[in-house]
PDB file of N, CA and C in Angstrom:
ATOM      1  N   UNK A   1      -4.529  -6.658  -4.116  1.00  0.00           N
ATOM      2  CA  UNK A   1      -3.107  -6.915  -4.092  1.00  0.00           C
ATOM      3  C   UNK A   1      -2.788  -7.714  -2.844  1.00  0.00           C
ATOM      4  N   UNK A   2      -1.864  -8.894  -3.152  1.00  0.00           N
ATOM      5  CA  UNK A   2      -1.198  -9.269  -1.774  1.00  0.00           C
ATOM      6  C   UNK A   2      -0.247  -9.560  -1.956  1.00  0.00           C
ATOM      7  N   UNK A   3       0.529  -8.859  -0.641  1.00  0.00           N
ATOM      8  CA  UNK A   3       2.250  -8.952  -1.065  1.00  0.00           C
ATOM      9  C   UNK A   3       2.445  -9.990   0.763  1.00  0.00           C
ATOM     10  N   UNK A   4       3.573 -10.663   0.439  1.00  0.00           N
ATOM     11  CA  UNK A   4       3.581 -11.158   1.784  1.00  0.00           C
ATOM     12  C   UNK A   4       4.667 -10.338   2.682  1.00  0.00           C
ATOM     13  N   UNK A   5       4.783 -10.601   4.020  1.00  0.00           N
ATOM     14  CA  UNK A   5       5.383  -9.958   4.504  1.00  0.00           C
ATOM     15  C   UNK A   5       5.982 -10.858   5.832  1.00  0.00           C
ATOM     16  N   UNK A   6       7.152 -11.039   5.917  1.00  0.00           N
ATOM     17  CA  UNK A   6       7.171 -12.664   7.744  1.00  0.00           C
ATOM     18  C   UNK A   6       6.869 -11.876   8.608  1.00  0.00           C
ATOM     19  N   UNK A   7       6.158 -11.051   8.862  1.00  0.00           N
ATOM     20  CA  UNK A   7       5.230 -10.618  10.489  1.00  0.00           C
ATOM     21  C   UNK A   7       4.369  -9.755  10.368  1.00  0.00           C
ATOM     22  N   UNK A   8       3.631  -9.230  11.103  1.00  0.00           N
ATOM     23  CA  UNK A   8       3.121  -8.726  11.214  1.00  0.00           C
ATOM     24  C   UNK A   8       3.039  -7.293  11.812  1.00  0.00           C
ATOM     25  N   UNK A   9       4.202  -6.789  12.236  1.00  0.00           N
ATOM     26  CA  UNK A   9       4.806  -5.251  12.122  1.00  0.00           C
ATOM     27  C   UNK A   9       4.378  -4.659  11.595  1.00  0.00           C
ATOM     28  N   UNK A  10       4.149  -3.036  11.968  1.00  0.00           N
ATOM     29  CA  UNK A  10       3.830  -1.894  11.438  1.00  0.00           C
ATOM     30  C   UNK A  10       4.320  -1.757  10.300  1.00  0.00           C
ATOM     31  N   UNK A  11       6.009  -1.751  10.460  1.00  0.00           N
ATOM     32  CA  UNK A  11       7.078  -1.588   9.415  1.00  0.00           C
ATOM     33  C   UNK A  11       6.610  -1.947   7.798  1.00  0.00           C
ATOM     34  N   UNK A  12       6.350  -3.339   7.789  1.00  0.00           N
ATOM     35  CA  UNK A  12       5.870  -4.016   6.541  1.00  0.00           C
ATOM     36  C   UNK A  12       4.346  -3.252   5.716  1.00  0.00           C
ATOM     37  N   UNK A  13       3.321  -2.932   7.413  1.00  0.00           N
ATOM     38  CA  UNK A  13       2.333  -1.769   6.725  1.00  0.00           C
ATOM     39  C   UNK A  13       3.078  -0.323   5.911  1.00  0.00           C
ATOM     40  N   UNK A  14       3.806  -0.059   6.991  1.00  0.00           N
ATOM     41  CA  UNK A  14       4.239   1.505   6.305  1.00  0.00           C
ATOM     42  C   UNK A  14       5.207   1.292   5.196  1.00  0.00           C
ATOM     43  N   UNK A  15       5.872   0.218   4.840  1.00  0.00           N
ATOM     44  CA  UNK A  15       6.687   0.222   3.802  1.00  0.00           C
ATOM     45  C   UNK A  15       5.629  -0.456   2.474  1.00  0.00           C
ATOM     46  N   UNK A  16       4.684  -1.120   2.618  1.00  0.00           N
ATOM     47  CA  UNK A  16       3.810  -1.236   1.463  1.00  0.00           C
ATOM     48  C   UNK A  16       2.729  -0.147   0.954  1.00  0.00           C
ATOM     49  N   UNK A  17       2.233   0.662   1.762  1.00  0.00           N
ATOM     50  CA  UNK A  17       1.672   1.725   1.649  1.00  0.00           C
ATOM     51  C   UNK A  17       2.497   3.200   1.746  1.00  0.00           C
ATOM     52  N   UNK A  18       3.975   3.035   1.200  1.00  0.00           N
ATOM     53  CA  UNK A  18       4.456   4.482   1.971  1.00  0.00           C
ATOM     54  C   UNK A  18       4.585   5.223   0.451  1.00  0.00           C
ATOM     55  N   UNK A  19       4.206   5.353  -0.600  1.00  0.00           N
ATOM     56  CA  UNK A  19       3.525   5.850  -2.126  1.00  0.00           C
ATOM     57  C   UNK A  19       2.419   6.147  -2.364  1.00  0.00           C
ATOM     58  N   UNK A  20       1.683   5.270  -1.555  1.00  0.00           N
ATOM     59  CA  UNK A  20      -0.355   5.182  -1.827  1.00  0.00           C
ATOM     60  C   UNK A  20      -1.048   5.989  -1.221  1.00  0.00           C
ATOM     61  N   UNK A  21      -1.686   6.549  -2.124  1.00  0.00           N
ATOM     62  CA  UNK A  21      -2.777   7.716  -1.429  1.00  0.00           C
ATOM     63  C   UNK A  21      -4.075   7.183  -1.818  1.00  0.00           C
ATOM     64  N   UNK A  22      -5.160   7.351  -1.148  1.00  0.00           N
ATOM     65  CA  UNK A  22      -6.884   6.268  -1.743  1.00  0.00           C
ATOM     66  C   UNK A  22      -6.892   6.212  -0.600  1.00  0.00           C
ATOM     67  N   UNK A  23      -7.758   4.802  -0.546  1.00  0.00           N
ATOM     68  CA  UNK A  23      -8.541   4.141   0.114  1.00  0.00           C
ATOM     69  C   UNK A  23      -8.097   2.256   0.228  1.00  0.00           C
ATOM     70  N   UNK A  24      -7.679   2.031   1.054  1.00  0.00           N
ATOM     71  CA  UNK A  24      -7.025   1.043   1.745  1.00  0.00           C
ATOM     72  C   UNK A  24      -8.278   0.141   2.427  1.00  0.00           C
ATOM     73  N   UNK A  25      -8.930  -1.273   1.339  1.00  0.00           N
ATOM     74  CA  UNK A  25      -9.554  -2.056   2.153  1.00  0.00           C
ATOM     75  C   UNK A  25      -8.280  -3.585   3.017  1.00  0.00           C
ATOM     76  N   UNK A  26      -8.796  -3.024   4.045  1.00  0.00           N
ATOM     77  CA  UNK A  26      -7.789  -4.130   4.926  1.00  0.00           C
ATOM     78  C   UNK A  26      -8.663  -4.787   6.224  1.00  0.00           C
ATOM     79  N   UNK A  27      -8.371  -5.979   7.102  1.00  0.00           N
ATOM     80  CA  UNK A  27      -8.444  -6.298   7.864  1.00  0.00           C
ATOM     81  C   UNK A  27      -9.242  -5.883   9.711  1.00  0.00           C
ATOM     82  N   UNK A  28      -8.674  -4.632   9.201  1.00  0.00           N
ATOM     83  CA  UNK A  28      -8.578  -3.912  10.312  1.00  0.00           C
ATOM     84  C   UNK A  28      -7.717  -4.235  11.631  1.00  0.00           C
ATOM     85  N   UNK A  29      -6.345  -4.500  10.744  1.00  0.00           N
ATOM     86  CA  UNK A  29      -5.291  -4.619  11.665  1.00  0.00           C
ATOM     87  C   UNK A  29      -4.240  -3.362  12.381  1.00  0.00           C
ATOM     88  N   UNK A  30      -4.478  -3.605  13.486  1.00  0.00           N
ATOM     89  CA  UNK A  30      -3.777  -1.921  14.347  1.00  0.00           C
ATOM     90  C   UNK A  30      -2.397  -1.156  13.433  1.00  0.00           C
ATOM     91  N   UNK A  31      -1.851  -2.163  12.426  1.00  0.00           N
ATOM     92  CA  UNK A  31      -0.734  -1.140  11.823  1.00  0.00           C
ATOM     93  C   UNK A  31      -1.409  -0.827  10.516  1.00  0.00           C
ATOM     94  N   UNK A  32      -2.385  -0.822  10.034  1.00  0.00           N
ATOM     95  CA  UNK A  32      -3.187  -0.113   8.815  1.00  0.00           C
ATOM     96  C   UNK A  32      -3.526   1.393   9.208  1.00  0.00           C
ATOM     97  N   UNK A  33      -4.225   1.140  10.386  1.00  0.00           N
ATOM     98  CA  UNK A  33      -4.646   2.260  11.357  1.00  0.00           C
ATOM     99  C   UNK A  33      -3.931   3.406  11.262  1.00  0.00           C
ATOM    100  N   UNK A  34      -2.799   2.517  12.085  1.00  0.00           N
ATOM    101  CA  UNK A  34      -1.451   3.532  12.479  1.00  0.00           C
ATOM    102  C   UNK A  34      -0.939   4.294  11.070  1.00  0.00           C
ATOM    103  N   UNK A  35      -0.941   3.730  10.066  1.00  0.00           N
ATOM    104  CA  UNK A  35      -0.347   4.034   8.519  1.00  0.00           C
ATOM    105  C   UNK A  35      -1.520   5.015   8.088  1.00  0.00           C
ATOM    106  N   UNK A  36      -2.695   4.792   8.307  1.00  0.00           N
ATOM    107  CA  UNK A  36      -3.805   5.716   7.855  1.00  0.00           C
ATOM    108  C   UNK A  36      -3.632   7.165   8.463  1.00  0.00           C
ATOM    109  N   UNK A  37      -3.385   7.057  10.004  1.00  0.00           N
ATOM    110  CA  UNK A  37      -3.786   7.968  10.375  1.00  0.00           C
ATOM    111  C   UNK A  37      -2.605   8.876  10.224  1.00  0.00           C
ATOM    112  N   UNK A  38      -1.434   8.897  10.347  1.00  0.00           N
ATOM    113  CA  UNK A  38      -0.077   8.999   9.986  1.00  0.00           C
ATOM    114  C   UNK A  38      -0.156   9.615   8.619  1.00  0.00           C
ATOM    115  N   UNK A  39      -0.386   9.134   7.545  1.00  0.00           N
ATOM    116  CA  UNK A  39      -0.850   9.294   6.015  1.00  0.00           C
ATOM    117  C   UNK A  39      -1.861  10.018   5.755  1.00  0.00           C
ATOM    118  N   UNK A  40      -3.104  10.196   6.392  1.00  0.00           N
ATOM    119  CA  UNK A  40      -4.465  10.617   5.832  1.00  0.00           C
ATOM    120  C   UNK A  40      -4.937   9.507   4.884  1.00  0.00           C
ATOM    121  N   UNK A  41      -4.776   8.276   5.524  1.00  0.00           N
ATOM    122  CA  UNK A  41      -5.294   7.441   3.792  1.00  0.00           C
ATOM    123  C   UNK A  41      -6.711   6.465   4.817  1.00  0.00           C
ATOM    124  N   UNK A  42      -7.806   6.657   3.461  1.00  0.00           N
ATOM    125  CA  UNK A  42      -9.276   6.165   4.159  1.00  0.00           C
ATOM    126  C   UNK A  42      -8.858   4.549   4.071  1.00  0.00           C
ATOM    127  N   UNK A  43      -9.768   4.325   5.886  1.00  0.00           N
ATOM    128  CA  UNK A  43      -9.677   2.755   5.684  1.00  0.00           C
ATOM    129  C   UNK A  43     -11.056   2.021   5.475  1.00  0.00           C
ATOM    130  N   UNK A  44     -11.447   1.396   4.233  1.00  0.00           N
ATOM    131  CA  UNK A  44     -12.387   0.918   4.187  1.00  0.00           C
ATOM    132  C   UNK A  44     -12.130  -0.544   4.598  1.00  0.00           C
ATOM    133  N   UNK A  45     -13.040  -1.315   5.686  1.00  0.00           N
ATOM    134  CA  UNK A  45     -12.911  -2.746   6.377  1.00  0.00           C
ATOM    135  C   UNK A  45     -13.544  -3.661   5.815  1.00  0.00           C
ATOM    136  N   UNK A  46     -13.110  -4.814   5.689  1.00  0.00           N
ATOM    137  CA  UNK A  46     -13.653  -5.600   4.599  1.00  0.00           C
ATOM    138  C   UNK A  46     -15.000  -6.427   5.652  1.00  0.00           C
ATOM    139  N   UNK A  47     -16.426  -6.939   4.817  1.00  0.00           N
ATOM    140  CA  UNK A  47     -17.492  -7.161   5.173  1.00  0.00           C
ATOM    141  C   UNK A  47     -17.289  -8.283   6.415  1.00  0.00           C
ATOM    142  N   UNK A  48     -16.522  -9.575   6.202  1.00  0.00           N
ATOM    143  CA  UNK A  48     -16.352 -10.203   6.632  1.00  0.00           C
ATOM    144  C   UNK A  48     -15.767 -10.573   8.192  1.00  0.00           C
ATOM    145  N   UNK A  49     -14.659  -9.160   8.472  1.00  0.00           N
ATOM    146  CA  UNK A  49     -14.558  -8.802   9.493  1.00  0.00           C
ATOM    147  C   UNK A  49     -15.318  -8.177  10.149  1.00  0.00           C
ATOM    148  N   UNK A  50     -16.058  -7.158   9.804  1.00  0.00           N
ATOM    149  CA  UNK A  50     -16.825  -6.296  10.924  1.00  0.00           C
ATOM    150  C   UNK A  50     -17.991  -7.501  11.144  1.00  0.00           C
ATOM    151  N   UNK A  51     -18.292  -8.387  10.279  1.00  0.00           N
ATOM    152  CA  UNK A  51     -19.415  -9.198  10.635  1.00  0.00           C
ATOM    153  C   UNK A  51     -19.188 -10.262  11.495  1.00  0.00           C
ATOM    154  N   UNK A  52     -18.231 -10.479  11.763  1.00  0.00           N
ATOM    155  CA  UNK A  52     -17.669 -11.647  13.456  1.00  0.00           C
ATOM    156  C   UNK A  52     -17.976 -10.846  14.424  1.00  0.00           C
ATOM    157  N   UNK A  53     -17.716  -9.326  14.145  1.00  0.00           N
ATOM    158  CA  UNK A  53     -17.532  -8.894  15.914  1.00  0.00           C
ATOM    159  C   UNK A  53     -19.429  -8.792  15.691  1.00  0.00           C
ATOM    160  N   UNK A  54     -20.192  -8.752  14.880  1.00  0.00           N
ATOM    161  CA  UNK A  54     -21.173  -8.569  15.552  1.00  0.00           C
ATOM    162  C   UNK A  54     -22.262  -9.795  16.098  1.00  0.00           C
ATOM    163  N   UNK A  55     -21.403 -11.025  15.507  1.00  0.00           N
ATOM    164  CA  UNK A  55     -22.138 -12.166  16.184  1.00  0.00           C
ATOM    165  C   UNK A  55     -22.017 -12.585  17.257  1.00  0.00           C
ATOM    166  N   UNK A  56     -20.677 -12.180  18.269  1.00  0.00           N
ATOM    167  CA  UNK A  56     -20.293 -11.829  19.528  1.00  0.00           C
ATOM    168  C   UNK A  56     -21.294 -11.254  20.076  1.00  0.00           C
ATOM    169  N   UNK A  57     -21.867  -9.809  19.217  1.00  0.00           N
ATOM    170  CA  UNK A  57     -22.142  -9.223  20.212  1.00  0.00           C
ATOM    171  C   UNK A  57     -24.394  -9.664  20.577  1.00  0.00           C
ATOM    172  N   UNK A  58     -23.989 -10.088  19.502  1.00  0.00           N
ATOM    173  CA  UNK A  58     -26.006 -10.471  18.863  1.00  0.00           C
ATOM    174  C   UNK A  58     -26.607 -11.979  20.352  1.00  0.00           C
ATOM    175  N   UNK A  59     -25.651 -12.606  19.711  1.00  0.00           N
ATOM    176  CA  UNK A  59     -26.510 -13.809  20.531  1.00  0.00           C
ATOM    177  C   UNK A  59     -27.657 -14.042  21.194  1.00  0.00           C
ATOM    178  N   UNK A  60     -28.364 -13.530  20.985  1.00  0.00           N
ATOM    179  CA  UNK A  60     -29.718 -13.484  21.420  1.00  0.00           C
ATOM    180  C   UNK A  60     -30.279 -11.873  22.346  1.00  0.00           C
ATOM    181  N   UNK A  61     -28.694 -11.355  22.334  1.00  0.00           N
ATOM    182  CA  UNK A  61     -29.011 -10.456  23.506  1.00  0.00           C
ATOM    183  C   UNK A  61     -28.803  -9.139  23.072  1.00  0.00           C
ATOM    184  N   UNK A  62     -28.733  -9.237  21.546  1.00  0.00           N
ATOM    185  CA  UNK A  62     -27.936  -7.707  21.571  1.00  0.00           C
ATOM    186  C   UNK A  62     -28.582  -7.437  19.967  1.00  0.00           C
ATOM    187  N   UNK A  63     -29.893  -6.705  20.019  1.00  0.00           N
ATOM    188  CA  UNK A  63     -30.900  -6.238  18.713  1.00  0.00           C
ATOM    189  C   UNK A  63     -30.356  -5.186  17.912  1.00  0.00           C
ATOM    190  N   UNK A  64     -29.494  -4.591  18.450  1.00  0.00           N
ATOM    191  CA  UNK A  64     -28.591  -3.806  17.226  1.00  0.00           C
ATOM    192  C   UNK A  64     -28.239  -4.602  16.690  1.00  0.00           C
ATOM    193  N   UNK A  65     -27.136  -5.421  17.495  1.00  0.00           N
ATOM    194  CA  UNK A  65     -26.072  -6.116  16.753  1.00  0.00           C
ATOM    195  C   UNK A  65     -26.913  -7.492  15.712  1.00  0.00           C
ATOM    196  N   UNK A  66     -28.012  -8.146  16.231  1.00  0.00           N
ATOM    197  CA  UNK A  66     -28.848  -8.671  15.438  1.00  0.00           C
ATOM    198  C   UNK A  66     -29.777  -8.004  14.485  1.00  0.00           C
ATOM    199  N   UNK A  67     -29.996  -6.534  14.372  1.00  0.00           N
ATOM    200  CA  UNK A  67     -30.320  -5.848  13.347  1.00  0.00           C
ATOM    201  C   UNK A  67     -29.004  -5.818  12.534  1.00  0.00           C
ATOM    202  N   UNK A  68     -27.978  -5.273  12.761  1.00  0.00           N
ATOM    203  CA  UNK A  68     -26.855  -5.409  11.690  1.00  0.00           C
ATOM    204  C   UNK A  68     -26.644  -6.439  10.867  1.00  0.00           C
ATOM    205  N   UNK A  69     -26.656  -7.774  11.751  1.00  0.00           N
ATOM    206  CA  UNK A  69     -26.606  -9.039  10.650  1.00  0.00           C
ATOM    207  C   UNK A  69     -27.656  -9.293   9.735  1.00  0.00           C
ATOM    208  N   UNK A  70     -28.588  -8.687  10.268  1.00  0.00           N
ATOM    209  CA  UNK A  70     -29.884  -8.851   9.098  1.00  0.00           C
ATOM    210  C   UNK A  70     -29.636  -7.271   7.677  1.00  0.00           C
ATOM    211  N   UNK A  71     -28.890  -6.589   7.858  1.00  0.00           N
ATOM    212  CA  UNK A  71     -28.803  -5.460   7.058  1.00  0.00           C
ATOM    213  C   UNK A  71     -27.544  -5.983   5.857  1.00  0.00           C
ATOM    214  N   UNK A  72     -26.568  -6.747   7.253  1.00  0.00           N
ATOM    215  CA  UNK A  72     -25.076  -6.990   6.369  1.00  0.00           C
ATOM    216  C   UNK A  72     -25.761  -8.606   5.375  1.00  0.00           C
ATOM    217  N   UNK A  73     -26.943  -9.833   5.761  1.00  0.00           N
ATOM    218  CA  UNK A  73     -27.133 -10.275   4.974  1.00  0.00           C
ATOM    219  C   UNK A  73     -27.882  -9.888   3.977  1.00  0.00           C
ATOM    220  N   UNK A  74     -28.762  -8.684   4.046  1.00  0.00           N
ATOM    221  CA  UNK A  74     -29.000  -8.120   2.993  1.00  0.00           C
ATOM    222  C   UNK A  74     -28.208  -7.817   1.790  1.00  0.00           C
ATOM    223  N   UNK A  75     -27.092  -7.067   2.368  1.00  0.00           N
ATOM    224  CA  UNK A  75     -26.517  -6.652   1.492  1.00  0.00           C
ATOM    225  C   UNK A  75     -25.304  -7.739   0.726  1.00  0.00           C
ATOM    226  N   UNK A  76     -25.314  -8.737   1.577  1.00  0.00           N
ATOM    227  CA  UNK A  76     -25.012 -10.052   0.800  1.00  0.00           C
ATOM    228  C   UNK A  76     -25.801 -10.616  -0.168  1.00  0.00           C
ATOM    229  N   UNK A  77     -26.759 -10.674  -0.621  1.00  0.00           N
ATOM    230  CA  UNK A  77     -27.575 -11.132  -1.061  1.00  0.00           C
ATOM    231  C   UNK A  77     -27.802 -10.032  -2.436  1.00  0.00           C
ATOM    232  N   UNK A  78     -27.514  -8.861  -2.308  1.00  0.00           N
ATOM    233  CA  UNK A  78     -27.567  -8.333  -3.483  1.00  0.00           C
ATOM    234  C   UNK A  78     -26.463  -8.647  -4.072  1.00  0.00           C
ATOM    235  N   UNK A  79     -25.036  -8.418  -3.336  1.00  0.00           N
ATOM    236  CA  UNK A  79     -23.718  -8.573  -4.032  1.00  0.00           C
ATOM    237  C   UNK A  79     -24.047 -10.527  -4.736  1.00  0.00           C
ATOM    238  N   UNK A  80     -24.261 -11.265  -4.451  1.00  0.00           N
ATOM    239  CA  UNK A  80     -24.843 -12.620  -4.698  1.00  0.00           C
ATOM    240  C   UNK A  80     -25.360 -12.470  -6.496  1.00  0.00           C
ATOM    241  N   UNK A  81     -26.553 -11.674  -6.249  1.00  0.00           N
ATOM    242  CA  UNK A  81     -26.890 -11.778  -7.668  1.00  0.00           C
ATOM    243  C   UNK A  81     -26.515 -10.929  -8.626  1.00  0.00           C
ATOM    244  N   UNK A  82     -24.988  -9.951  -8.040  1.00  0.00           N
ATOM    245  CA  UNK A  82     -24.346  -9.073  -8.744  1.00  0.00           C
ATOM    246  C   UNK A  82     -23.276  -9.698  -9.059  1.00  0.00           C
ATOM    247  N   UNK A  83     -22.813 -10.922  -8.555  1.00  0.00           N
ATOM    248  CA  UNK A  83     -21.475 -11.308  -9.154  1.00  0.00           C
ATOM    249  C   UNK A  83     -21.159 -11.663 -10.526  1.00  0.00           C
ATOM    250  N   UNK A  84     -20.297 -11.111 -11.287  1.00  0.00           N
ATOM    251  CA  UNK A  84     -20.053 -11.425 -12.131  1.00  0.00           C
ATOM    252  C   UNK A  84     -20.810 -10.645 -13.672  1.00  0.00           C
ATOM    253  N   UNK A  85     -21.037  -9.881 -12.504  1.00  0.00           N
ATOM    254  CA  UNK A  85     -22.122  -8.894 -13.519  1.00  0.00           C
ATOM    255  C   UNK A  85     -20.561  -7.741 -14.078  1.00  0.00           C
ATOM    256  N   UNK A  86     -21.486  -6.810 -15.146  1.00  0.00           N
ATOM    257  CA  UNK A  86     -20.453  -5.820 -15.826  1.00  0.00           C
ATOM    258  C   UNK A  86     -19.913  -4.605 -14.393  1.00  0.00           C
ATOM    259  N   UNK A  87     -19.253  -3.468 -13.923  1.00  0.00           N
ATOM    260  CA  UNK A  87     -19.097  -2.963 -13.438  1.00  0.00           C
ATOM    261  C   UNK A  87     -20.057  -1.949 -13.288  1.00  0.00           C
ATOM    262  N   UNK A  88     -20.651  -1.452 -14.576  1.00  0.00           N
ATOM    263  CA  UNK A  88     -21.847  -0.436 -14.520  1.00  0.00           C
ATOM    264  C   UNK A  88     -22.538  -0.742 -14.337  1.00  0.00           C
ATOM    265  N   UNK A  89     -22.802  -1.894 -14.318  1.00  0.00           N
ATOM    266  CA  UNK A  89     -24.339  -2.725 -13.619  1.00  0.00           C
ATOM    267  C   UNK A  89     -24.441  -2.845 -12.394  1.00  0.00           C
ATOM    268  N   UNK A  90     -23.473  -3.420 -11.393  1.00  0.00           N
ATOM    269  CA  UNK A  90     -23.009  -3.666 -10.233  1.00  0.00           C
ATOM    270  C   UNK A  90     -23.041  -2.213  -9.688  1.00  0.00           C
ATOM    271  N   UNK A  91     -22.608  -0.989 -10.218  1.00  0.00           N
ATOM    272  CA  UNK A  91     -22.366   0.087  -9.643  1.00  0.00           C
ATOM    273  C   UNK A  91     -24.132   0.842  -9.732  1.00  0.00           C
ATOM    274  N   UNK A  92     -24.735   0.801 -10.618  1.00  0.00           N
ATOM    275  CA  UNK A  92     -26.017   0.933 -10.585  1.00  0.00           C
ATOM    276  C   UNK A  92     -27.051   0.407  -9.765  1.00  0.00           C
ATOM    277  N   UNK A  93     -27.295  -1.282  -9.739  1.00  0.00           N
ATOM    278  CA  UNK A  93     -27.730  -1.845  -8.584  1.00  0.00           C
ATOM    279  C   UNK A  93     -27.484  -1.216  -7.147  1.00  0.00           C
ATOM    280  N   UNK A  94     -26.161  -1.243  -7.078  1.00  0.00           N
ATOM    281  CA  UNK A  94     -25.394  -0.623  -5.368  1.00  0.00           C
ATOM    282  C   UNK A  94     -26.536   0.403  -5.195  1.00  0.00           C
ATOM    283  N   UNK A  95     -26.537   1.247  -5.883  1.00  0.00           N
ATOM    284  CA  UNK A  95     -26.822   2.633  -5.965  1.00  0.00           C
ATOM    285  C   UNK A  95     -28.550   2.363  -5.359  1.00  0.00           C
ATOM    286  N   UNK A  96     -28.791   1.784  -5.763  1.00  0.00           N
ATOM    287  CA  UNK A  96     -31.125   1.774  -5.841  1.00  0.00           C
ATOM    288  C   UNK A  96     -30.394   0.746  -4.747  1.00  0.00           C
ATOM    289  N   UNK A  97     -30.212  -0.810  -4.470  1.00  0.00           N
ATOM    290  CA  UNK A  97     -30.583  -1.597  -3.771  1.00  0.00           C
ATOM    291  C   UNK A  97     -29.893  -1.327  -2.237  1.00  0.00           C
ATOM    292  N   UNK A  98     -28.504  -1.044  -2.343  1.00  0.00           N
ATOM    293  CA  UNK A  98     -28.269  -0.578  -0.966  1.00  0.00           C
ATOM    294  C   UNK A  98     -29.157   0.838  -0.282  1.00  0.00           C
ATOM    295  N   UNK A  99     -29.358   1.563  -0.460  1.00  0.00           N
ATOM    296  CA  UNK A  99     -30.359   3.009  -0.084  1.00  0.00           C
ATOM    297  C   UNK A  99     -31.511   2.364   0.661  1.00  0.00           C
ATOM    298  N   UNK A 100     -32.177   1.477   0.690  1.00  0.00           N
ATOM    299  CA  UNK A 100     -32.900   1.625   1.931  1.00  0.00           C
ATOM    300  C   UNK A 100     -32.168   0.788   3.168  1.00  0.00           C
ATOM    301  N   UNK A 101     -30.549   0.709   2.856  1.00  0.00           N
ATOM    302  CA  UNK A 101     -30.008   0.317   4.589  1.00  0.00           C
ATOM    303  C   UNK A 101     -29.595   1.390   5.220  1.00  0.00           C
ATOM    304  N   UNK A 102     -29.877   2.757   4.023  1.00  0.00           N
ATOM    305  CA  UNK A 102     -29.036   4.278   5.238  1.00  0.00           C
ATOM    306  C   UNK A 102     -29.927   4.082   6.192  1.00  0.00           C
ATOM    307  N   UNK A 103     -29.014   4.664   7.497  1.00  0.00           N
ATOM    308  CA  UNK A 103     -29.636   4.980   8.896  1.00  0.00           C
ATOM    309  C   UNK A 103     -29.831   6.744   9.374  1.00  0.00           C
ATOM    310  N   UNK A 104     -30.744   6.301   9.489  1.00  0.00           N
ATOM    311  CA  UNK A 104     -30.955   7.684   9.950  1.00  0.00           C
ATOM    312  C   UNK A 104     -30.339   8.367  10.429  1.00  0.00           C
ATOM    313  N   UNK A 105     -30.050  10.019  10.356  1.00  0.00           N
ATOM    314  CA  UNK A 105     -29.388  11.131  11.303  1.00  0.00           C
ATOM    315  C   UNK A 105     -29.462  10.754  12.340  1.00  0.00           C
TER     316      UNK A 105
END
């Protein structure tokens, strides 16, 4: 869904989410947060964002953060040859091909 909103205020978060109970993929902008935590509503962050902050942090110097980009293009690469596939297929794949990126306890 995208609804527009002229700023970027909390207000416009809490008045588009003030009915919705789930799971909220967003941005990870500080008034989602604020609306989540306020609400109890899960924030799932979309791939694309968490994957900038970790090229910041990788540059040659930082092997987590260059292990992550090698896990998050993994898991690009499955969604790749899942597009456009049926939903039970896509949800099946997830299931077997993501499992060897869990991290350990």
């Amino acid at each position: 869904m995208f609804l527009y909103a002229p700023g970027r205020g909390a207000e416009h978060a809490k008045n588009l989410l003030r009915d919705f109970c789930g799971i909220v993929q967003c941005d990870g902008y500080g008034a989602y947060k604020a609306v989540a935590t306020e609400r109890g509503l899960t924030l799932a962050f979309c791939w694309a964002h968490v994957r900038r902050e970790f090229f910041g942090l990788a540059k040659g110097k930082g092997p987590i953060a260059e292990e992550a980009l090698r896990r998050i293009a993994a898991l690009y690469a499955v969604e790749a040859e899942l597009r456009g596939k049926p939903p039970d297929v896509r949800r099946a794949v997830r299931g077997n091909e993501d499992a060897p990126f869990d991290l350990p306890p």
